[in-house]
Protein backbone atom coordinates (compact mmCIF):
# COMPACT_ATOMS: atom_id res chain seq x y z
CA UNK A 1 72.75 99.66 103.57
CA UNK A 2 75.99 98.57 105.60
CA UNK A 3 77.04 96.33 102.42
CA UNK A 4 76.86 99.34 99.99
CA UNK A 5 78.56 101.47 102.34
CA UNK A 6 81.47 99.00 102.78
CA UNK A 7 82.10 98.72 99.65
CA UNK A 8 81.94 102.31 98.68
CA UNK A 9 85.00 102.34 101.28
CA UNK A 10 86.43 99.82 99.84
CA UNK A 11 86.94 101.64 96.35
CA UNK A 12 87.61 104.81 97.54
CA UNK A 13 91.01 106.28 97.50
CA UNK A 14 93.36 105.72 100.74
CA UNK A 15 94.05 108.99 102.19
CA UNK A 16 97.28 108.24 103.40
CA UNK A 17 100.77 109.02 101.67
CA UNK A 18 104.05 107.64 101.64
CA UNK A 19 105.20 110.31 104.41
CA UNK A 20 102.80 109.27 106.46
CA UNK A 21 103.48 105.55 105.91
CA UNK A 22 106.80 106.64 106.54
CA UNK A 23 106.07 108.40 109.53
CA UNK A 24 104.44 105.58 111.92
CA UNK A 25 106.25 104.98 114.87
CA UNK A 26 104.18 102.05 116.38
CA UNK A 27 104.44 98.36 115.67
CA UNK A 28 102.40 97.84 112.56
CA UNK A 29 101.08 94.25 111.13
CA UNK A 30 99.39 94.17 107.53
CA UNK A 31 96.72 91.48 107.22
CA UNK A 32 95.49 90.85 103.71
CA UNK A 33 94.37 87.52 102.22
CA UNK A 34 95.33 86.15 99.50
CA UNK A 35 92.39 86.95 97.42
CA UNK A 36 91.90 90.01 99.18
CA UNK A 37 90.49 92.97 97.20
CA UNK A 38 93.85 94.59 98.62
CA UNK A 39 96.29 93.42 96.06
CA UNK A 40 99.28 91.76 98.36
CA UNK A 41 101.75 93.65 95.93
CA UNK A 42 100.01 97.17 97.11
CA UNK A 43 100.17 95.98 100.26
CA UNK A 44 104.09 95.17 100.09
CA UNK A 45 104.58 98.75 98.90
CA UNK A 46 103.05 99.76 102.28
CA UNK A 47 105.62 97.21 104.27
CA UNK A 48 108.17 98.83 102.57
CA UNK A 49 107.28 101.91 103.65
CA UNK A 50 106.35 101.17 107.31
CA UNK A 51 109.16 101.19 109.39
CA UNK A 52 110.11 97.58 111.08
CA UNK A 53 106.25 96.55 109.84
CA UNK A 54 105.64 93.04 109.70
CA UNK A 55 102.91 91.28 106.64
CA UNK A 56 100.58 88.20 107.07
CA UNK A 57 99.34 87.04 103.94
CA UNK A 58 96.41 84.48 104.66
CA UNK A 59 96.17 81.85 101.96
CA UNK A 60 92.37 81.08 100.52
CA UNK A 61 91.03 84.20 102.41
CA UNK A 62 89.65 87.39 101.36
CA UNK A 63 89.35 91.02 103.35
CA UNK A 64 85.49 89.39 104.93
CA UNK A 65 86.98 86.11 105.98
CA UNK A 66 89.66 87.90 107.79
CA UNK A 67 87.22 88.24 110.77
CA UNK A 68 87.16 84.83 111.39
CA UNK A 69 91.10 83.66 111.17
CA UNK A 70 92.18 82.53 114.42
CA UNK A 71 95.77 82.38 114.06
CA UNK A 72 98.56 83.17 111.42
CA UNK A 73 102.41 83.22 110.83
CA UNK A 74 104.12 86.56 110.06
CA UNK A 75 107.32 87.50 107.94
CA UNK A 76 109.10 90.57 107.01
């Protein structure tokens, strides 16, 4: 059941628009591997909308695996 759930999730639509991207005032860091089901280009839109956000794309890792990285390197 949790495996159909997730991945119901996973294709539905984000709720969140570009004001409210727009509109975060916290320090934000975007995760997504490389062969995420997030495309990293979708995900760029969303650093670009984030103010001062910071992206960590995670070579030879997908949205699962992400539970198990221990450490990464970030860039804006």
């Amino acid at each position: 059941m949790f495996a159909s759930e997730g991945i119901a999730v996973a294709h539905a639509p984000l709720t969140w628009s570009a004001d409210d991207l727009r509109g975060l005032a916290v320090p934000t860091l975007l995760v997504v591997g490389d062969t995420d089901f997030l495309r990293v280009e979708h995900v760029a839109e969303m650093l670009n909308l984030i103010p001062d956000a910071r992206l960590a794309v995670l070579t030879a890792t997908t949205h699962v695996s992400l539970c198990g990285v221990r450490r990464c390197s970030c860039r804006r």
